[in-house]
Protein backbone atom coordinates (compact mmCIF):
# COMPACT_ATOMS: atom_id res chain seq x y z
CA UNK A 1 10.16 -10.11 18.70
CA UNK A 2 10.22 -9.00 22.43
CA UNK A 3 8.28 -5.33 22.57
CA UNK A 4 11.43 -2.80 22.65
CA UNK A 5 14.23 -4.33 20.28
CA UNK A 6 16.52 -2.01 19.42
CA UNK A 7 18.87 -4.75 17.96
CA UNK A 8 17.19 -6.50 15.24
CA UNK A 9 20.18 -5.35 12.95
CA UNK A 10 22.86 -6.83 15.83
CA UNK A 11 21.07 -9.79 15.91
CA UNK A 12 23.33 -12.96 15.34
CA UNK A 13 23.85 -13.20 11.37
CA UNK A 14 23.42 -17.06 11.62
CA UNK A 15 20.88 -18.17 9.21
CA UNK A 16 20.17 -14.68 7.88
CA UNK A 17 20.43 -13.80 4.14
CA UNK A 18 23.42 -11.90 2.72
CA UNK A 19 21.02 -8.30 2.29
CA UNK A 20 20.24 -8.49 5.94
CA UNK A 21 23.70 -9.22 7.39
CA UNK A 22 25.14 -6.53 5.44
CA UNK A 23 22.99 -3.80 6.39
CA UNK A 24 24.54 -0.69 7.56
CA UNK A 25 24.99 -0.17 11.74
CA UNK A 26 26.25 3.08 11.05
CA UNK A 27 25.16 6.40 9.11
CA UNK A 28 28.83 6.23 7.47
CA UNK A 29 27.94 2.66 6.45
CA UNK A 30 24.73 3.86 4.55
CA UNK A 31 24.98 4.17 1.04
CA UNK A 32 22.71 6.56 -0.89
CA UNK A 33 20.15 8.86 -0.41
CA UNK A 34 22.61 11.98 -0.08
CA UNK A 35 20.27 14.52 -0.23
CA UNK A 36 18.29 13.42 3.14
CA UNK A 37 22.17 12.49 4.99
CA UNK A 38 24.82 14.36 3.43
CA UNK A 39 26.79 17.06 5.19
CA UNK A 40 24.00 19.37 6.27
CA UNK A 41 20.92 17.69 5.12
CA UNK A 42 17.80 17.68 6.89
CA UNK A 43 17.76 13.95 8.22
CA UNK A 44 21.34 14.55 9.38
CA UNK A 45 20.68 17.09 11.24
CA UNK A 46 17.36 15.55 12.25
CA UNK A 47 19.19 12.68 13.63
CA UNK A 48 22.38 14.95 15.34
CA UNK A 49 19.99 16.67 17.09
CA UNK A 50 17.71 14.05 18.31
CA UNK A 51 14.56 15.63 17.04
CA UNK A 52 13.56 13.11 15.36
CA UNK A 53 9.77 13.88 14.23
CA UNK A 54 7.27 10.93 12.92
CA UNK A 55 7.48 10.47 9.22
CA UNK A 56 6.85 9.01 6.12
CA UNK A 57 9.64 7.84 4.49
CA UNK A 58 8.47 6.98 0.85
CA UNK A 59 10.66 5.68 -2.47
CA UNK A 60 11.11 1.83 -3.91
CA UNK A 61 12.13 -1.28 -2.07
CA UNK A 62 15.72 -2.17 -0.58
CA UNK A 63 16.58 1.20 -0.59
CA UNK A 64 17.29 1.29 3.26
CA UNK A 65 14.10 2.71 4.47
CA UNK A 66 13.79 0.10 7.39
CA UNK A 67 17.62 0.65 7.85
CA UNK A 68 16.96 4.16 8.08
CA UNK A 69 14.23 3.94 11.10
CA UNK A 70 16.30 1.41 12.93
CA UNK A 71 19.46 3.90 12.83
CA UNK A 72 17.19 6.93 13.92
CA UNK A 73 16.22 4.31 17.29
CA UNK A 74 19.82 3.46 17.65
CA UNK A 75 21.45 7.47 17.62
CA UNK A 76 18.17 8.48 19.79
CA UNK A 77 18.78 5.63 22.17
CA UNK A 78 15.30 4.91 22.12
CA UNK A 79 13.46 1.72 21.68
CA UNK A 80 12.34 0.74 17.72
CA UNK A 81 9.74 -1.57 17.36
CA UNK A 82 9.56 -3.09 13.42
CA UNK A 83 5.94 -4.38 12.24
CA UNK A 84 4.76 -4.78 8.89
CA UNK A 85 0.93 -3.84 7.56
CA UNK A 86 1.10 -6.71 5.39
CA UNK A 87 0.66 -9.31 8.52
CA UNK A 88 -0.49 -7.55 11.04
CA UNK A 89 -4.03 -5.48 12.07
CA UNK A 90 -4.80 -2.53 14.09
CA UNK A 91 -5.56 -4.31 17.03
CA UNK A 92 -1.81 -5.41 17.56
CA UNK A 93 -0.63 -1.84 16.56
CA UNK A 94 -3.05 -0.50 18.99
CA UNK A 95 -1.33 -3.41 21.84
CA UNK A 96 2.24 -2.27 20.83
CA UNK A 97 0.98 1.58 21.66
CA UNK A 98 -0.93 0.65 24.58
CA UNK A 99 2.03 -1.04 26.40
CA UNK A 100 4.54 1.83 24.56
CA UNK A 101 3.17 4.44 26.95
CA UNK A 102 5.86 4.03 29.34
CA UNK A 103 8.25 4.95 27.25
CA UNK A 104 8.49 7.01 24.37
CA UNK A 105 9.58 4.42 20.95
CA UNK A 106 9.90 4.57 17.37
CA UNK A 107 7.12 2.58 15.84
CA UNK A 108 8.29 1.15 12.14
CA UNK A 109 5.55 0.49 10.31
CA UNK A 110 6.19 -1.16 6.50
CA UNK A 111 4.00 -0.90 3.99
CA UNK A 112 2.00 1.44 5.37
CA UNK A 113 -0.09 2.11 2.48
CA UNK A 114 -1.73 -1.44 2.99
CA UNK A 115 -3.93 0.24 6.59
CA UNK A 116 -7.14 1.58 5.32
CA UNK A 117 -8.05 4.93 5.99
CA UNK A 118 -9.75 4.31 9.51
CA UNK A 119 -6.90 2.20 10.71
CA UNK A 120 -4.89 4.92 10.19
CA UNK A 121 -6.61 7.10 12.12
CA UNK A 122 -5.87 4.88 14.80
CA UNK A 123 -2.30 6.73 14.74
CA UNK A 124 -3.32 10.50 15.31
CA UNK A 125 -3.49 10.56 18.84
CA UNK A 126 -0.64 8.88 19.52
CA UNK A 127 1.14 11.23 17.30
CA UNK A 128 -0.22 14.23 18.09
CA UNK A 129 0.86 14.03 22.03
CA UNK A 130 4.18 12.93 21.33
CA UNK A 131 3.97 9.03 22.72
CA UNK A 132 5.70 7.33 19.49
CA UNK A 133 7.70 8.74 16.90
CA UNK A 134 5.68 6.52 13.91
CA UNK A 135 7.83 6.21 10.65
CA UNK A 136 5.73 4.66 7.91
CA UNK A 137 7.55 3.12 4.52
CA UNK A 138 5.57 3.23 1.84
CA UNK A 139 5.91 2.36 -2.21
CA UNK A 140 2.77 4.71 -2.71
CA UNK A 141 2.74 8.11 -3.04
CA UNK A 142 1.23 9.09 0.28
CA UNK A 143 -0.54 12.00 -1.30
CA UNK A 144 -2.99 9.59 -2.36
CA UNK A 145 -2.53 6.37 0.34
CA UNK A 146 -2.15 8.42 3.65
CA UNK A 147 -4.81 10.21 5.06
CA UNK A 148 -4.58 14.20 5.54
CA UNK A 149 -5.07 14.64 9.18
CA UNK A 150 -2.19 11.82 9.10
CA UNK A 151 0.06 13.37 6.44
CA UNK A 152 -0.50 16.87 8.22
CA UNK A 153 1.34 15.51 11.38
CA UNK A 154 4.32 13.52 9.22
CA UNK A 155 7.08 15.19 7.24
CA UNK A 156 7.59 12.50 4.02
CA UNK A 157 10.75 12.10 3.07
CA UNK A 158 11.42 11.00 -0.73
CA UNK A 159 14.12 7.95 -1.19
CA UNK A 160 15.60 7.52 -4.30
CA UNK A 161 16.47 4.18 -6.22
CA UNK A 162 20.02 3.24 -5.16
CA UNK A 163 22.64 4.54 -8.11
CA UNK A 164 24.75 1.69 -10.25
CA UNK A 165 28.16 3.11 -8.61
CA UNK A 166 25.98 2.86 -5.29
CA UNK A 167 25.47 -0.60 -5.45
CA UNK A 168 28.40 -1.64 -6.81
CA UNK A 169 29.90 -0.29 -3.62
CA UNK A 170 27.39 -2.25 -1.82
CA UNK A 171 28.32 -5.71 -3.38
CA UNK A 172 32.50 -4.82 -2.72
CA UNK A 173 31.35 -4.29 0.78
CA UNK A 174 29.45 -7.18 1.15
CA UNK A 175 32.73 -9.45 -0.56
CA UNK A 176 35.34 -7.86 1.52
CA UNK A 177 33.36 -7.84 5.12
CA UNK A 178 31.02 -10.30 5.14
CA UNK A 179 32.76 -13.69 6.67
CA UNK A 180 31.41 -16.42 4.56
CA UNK A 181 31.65 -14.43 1.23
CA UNK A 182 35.57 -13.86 2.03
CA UNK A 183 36.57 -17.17 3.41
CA UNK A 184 35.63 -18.20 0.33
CA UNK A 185 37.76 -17.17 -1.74
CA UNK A 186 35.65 -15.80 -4.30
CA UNK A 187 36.54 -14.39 -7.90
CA UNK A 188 34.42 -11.91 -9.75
CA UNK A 189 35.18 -9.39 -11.95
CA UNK A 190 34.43 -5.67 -12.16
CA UNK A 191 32.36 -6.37 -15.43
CA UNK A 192 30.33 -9.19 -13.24
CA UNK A 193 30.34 -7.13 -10.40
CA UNK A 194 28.35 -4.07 -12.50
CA UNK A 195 26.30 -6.20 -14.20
CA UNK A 196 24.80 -7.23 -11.47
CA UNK A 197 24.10 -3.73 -9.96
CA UNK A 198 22.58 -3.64 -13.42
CA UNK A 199 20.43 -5.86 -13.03
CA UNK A 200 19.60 -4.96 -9.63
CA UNK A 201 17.30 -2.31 -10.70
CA UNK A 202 18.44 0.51 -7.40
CA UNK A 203 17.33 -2.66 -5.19
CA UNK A 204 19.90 -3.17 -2.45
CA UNK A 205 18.20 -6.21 -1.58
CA UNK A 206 17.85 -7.54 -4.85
CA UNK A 207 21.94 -7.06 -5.60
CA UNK A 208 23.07 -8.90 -2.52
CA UNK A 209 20.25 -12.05 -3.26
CA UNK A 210 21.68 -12.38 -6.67
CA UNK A 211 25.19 -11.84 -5.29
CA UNK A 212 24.17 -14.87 -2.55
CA UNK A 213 22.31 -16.90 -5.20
CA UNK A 214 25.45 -17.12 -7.50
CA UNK A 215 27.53 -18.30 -4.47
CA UNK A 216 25.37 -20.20 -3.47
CA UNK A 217 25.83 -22.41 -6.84
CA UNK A 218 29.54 -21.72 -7.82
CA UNK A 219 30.04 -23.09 -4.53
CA UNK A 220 27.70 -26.29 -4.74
CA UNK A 221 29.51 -27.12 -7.68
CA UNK A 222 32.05 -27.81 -5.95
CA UNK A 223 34.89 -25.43 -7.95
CA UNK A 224 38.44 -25.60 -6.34
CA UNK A 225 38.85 -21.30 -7.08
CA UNK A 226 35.23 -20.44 -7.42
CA UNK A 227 34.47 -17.72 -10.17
CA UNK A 228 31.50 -16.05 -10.57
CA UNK A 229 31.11 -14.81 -14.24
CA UNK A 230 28.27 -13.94 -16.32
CA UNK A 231 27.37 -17.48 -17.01
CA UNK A 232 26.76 -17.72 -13.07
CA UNK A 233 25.05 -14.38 -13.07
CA UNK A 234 22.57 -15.14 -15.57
CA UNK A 235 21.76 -18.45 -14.45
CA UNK A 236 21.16 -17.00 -10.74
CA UNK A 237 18.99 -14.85 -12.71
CA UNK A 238 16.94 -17.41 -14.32
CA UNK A 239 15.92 -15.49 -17.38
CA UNK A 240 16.83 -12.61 -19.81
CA UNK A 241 15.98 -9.64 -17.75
CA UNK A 242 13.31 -7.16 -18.97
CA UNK A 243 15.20 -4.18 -17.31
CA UNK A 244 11.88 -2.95 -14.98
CA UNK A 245 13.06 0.67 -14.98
CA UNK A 246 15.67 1.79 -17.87
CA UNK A 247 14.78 5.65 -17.85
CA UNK A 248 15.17 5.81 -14.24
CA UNK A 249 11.29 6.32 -13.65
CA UNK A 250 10.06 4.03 -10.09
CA UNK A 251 7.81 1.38 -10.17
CA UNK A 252 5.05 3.49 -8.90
CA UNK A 253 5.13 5.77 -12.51
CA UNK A 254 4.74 2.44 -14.40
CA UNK A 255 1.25 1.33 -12.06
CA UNK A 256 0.25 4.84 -12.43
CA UNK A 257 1.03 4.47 -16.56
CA UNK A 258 -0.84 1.15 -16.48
CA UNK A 259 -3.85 2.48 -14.00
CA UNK A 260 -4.21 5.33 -16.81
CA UNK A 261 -4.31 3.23 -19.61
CA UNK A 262 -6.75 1.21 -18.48
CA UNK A 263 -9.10 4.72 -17.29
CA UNK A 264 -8.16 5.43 -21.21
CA UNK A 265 -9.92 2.13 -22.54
CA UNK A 266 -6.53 1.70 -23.94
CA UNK A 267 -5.92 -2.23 -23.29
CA UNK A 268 -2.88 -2.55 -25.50
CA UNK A 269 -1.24 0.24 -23.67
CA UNK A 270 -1.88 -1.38 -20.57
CA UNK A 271 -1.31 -4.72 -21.25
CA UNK A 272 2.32 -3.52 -22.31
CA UNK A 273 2.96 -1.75 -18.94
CA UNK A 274 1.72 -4.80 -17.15
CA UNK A 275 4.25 -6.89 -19.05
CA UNK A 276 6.63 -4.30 -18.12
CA UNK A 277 6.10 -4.51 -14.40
CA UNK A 278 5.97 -8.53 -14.43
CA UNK A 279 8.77 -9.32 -16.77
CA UNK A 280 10.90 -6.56 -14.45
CA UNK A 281 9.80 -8.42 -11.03
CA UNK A 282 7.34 -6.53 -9.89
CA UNK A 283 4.53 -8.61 -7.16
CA UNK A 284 1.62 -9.55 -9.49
CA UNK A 285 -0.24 -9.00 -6.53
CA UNK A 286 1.35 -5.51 -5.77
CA UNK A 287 -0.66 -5.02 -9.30
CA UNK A 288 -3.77 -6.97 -8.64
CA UNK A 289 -4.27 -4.47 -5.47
CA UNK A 290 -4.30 -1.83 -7.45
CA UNK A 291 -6.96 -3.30 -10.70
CA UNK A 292 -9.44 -4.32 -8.03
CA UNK A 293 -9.11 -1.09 -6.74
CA UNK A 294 -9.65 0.27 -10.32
CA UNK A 295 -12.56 -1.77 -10.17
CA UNK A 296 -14.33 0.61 -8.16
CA UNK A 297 -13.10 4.08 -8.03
CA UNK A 298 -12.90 3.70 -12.24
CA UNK A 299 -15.65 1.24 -13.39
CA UNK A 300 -18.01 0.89 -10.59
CA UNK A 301 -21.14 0.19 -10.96
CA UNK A 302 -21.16 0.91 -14.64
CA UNK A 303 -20.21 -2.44 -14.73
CA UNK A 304 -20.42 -4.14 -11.45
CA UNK A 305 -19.02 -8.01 -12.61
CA UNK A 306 -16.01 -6.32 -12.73
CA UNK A 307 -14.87 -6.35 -9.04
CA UNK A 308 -15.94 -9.78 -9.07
CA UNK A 309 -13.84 -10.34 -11.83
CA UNK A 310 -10.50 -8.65 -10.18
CA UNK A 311 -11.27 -10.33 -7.16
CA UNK A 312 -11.60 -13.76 -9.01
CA UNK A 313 -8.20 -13.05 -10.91
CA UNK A 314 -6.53 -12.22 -7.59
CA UNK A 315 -7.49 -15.61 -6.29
CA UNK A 316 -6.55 -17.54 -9.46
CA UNK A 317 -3.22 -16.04 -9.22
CA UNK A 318 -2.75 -17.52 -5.61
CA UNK A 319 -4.03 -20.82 -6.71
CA UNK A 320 -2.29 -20.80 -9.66
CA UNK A 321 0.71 -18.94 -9.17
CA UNK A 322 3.50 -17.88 -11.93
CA UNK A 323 4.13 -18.06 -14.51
CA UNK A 324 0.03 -19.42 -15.56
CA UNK A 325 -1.07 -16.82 -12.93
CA UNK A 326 -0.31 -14.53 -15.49
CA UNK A 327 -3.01 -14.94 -17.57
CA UNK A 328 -5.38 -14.27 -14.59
CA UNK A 329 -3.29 -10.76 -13.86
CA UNK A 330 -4.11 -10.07 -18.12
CA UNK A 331 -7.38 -11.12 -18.29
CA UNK A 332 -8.76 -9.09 -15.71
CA UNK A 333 -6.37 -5.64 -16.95
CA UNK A 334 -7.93 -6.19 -20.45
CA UNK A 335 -11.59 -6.67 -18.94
CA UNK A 336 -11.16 -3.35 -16.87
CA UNK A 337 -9.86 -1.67 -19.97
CA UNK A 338 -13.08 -2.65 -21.68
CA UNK A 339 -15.27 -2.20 -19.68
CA UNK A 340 -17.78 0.91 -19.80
CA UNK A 341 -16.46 3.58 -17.11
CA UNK A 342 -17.72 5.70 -14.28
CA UNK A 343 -15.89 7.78 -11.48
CA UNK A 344 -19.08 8.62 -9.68
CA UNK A 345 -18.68 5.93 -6.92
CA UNK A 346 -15.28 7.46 -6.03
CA UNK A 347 -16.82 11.09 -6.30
CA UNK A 348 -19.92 10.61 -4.59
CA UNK A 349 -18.04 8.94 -1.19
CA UNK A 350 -15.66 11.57 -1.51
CA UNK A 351 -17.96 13.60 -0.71
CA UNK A 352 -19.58 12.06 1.70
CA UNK A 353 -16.26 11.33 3.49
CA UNK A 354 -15.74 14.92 3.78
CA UNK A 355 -19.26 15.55 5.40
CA UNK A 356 -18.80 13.08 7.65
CA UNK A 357 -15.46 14.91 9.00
CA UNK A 358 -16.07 18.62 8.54
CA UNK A 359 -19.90 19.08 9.42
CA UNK A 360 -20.81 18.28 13.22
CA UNK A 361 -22.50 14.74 14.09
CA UNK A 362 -25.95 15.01 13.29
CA UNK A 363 -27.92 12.76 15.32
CA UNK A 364 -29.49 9.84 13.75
CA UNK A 365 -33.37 10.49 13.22
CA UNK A 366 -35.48 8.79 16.17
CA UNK A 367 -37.71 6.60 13.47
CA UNK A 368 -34.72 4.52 11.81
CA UNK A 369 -33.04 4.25 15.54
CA UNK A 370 -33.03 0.54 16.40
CA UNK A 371 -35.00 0.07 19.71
CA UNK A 372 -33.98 -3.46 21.03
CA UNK A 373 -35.08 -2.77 24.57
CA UNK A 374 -38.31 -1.41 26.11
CA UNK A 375 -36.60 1.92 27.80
CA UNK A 376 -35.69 2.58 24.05
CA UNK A 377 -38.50 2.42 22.60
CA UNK A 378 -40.56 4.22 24.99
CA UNK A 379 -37.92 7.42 23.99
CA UNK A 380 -38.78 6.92 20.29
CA UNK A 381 -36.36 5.12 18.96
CA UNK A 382 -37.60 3.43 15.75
CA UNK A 383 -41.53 5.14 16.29
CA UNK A 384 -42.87 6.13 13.04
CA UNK A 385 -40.72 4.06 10.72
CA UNK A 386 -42.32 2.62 7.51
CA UNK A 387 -41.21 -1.08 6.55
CA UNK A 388 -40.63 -0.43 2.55
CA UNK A 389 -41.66 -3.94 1.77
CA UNK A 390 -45.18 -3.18 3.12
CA UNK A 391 -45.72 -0.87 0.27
CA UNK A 392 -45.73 -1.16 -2.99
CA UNK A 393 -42.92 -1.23 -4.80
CA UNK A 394 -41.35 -0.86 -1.89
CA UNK A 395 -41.16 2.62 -1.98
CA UNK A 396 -42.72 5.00 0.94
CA UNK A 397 -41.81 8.87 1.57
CA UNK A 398 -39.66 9.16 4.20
CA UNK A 399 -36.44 10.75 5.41
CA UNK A 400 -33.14 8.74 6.09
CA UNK A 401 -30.92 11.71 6.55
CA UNK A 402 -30.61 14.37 9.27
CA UNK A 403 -32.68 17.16 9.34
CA UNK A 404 -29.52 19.51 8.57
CA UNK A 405 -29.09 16.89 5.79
CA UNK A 406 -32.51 16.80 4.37
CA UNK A 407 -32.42 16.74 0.19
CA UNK A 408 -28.29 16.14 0.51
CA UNK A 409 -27.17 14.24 -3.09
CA UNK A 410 -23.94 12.31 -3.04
CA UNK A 411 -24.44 9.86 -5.56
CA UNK A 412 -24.62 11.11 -9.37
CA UNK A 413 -24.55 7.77 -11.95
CA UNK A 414 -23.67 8.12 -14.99
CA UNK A 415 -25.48 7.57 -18.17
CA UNK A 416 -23.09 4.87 -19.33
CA UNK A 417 -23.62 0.85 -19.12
CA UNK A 418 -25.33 -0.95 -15.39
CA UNK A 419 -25.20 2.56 -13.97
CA UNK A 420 -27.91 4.08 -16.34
CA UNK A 421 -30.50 1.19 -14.91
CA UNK A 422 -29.58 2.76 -11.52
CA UNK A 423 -29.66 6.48 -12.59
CA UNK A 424 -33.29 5.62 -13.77
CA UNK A 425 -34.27 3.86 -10.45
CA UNK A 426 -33.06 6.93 -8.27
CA UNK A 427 -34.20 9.16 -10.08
CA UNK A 428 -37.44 7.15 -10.38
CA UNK A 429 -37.12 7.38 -6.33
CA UNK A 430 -36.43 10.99 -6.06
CA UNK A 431 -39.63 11.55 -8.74
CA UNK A 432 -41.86 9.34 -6.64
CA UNK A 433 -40.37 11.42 -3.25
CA UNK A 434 -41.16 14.40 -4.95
CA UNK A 435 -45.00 13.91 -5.66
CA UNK A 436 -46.26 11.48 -2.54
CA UNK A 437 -47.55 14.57 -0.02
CA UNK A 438 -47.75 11.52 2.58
CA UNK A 439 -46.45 7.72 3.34
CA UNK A 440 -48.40 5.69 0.39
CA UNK A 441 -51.40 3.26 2.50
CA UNK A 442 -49.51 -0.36 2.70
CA UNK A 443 -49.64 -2.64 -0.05
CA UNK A 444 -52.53 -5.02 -0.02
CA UNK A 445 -50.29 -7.84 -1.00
CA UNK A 446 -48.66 -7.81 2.65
C-alpha cells in the first residue's frame, strides 16, 4: 500500500469479497451507529467541521469502524493510512510517522489493543503536537487495553452491534447495487433475507460472506433461476448456529463472564462461556490471548506451570487447528480454573509501573552499574558490588534500589500454593537483610 492512500475503498472491486465492495463511500451510505452520525451527533458534527480529533473508536467487528476512519480521511481531504497491530510492529508505525511529518494524515490503526503498553507510548508525541490524527479500533474495552496518558489524549467512541433491520438493509443494498449479485438474477426471500441478518450476529461482514457464500454455491450448481432459500443458507452456514449473542450483550461481556469464572474457580461456568464464544464464532485465539494472560495477572506464581500450560495450548491449537484444537482451548480454561490463585504479580507491577512514571528517575546506584570500559570504571561504576554466588547461600547485604527507594516493597505473595515457597524465601531474605550489620566474609566453597 503506497504511504498516503486515501482510496483503499475506490480501489477496483475485482477480486475483492462482497463485504468490502459494498462498503459505504458516503456518510448517507453508512448504516448504523445513529447516535455517533445522526442529525446533530457528535461525529457528524466532528466530521462537518473538520475537527476531527484522534480517537478510539471501540465496539465488535464489521461494524464499520475501519469504514468510519477512511470516511473521516475522505471529508477532511487528508491522507489515511490503514495498518493493522496484528502484522505489524512499532518500528513500521514509527516509519509511517517519520515520513508522515510532511503532512498531517489519519493513521488507522486495527486492533489496537494487540500494542503493548510501551509501544503505545510510541504514539503520545505524535499526538500531542498535532502530526497524525491516530484512530485506534479496538474489541477491548480501552479502559483496561489503552494506556492513560494515551486514553487522556483520545476521545473513545462506543459502536454498537449492527441492528437486524440494519443489516437486512445492508444485504438489499448489496443485491440491488452490487454488479455480479444483480446480473445474476438472484431469488431470495424476505424470510431468507432476515434469517441471515439473524445469523449474522450485528456483523456486517459476516452477513455479506454468508450472503456471497450462498451465491457462490446456488450458482456452481448450475440452477437456470437461482434461489437462495434456507436450505442454501444453512448449508453456507455449515452447522446449526449457537446464536453467539441472543440478549444483545458483545463478545467482550462473554470473555469478561468466562475470565471471571475462571478467577471464581468455577470451571463449569467457564467451560460453558467458552463453548458459548466458540460454537458462536468467536477466534479461539482471540480467547487463548486472554487465558494466558489470566495466567499471570490471576494465577501467577501460585502456580507457575500454568503459563506454560496456556502457552502450550495456544500452540496446539495452531498445530492442530479446529475443531481438535478445541480440546487444547478446554484443557487449559479448566486447568486455570483449578488452579490455586494469586493477584499479587499483577498488584505488585502495578505498582511499580506507577513509580516508575510518577516519581523522578533515580539514578542507578554506582556498585550494580556495569563498567565495560576503563573510563567507567575508574568513575565507580560497578566498585563495591558483592557477587552473591561468592557467599553462602548466595545471600550478601546489599542495596539494589535507589537511595530514595531504599526498603521500597512491591511484591507481596500470597500464602496459597508455589507462591508460599517464595513468600518464605523473601521473607527469609528480608530476615537475613535485617540482622547482617555488614556483607557476610565469602563462602569458603568459592
Amino acid at each position: 500500500m503506497e504511504l498516503f492512500d486515501n482510496s483503499i475503498v475506490q480501489k477496483g472491486d475485482a477480486g475483492k469479497p462482497l463485504a468490502d465492495r459494498m462498503r459505504p463511500k458516503t456518510l448517507d451510505e453508512f448504516v448504523g451507529q445513529e447516535h455517533l452520525l445522526g442529525e446533530g451527533k457528535i461525529l457528524r458534527l466532528l466530521i462537518a467541521k473538520k475537527d476531527i480529533p484522534s480517537m478510539i473508536l471501540w465496539g465488535p467487528s464489521g461494524v464499520g469502524k475501519t469504514t468510519l476512519g477512511w470516511l473521516m480521511g475522505r471529508y477532511m481531504k487528508v491522507p489515511f493510512v490503514s495498518l493493522s497491530a496484528v502484522s505489524i510492529g512499532i518500528k513500521e508505525v514509527k516509519e509511517v510517522m517519520q515520513k508522515a511529518k510532511s503532512q498531517r494524515m489519519i493513521l488507522f490503526i486495527d486492533e489496537f489493543h494487540r500494542f503493548n503498553k510501551l509501544q503505545q507510548d510510541a504514539f503520545l508525541p505524535h499526538v500531542e503536537n498535532g502530526d497524525i490524527i491516530l484512530i485506534g479500533a479496538t474489541t477491548e474495552n480501552p479502559s483496561f487495553e489503552i494506556i492513560s496518558p494515551l486514553l487522556s489524549r483520545m476521545r473513545v467512541l462506543t459502536l454498537n452491534p449492527l441492528t437486524k433491520d440494519g443489516l437486512v438493509t445492508i444485504l438489499r443494498r448489496a443485491l440491488s447495487d452490487d454488479k455480479e449479485l444483480r446480473s445474476a438474477g438472484l431469488k431470495i426471500s424476505d424470510d431468507t433475507i432476515e434469517e441471515i441478518a439473524i445469523l449474522a450476529d450485528g456483523d456486517a461482514r459476516r452477513a455479506l460472506n454468508l450472503l456471497e457464500v450462498s451465491y457462490k454455491m446456488v450458482r456452481e450448481a448450475g440452477q437456470k433461476e437461482p434461489v437462495i432459500d434456507h436450505a442454501i443458507v444453512k448449508e453456507a452456514y455449515q452447522k446449526k448456529v449457537a446464536l453467539y449473542d441472543k440478549k444483545g450483550e458483545m463478545h467482550y461481556d462473554l470473555i469478561s463472564a468466562l475470565h471471571k469464572s475462571m478467577r471464581g474457580s468455577d470451571a463449569d461456568a467457564a467451560l460453558y462461556w467458552l463453548a458459548r464464544m466458540i460454537e458462536g464464532g468467536e477466534d479461539p485465539l482471540y480467547i487463548m490471548r486472554r487465558i494466558v494472560r489470566f495466567a499471570s495477572e490471576d494465577v501467577g506464581n501460585a502456580d507457575p506451570y500454568a503459563l506454560s500450560l496456556a502457552m502450550a495450548a495456544t500452540e496446539a491449537f495452531r498445530f492442530i487447528g479446529p475443531p481438535e484444537g478445541y480440546l487444547a482451548v478446554a484443557q487449559a480454561c479448566l486447568y486455570l480454573s483449578l488452579c490455586e490463585k494469586s493477584n499479587a504479580i499483577y498488584a505488585a507491577y502495578g505498582a511499580a509501573s506507577r513509580d516508575a512514571r510518577k516519581l523522578p528517575e533515580y539514578p542507578v546506584p554506582l556498585h550494580i552499574r556495569n563498567a565495560p570500559t576503563q573510563l567507567m570504571a575508574d568513575l565507580g561504576y560497578s566498585k563495591g558490588y558483592l557477587y552473591p554466588h561468592d557467599y553462602e547461600n548466595a545471600l550478601v547485604k546489599q542495596d539494589y534500589l535507589p537511595e530514595e527507594l531504599k526498603g521500597k516493597r512491591y511484591y507481596y505473595p500470597k500464602d496459597r500454593g508455589h507462591e508460599r515457597k517464595l513468600k518464605e524465601f523473601m521473607e527469609r531474605v528480608r530476615r537475613f537483610n535485617r540482622e547482617k550489620k555488614g556483607p557476610n566474609p565469602p563462602s569458603e566453597e568459592m
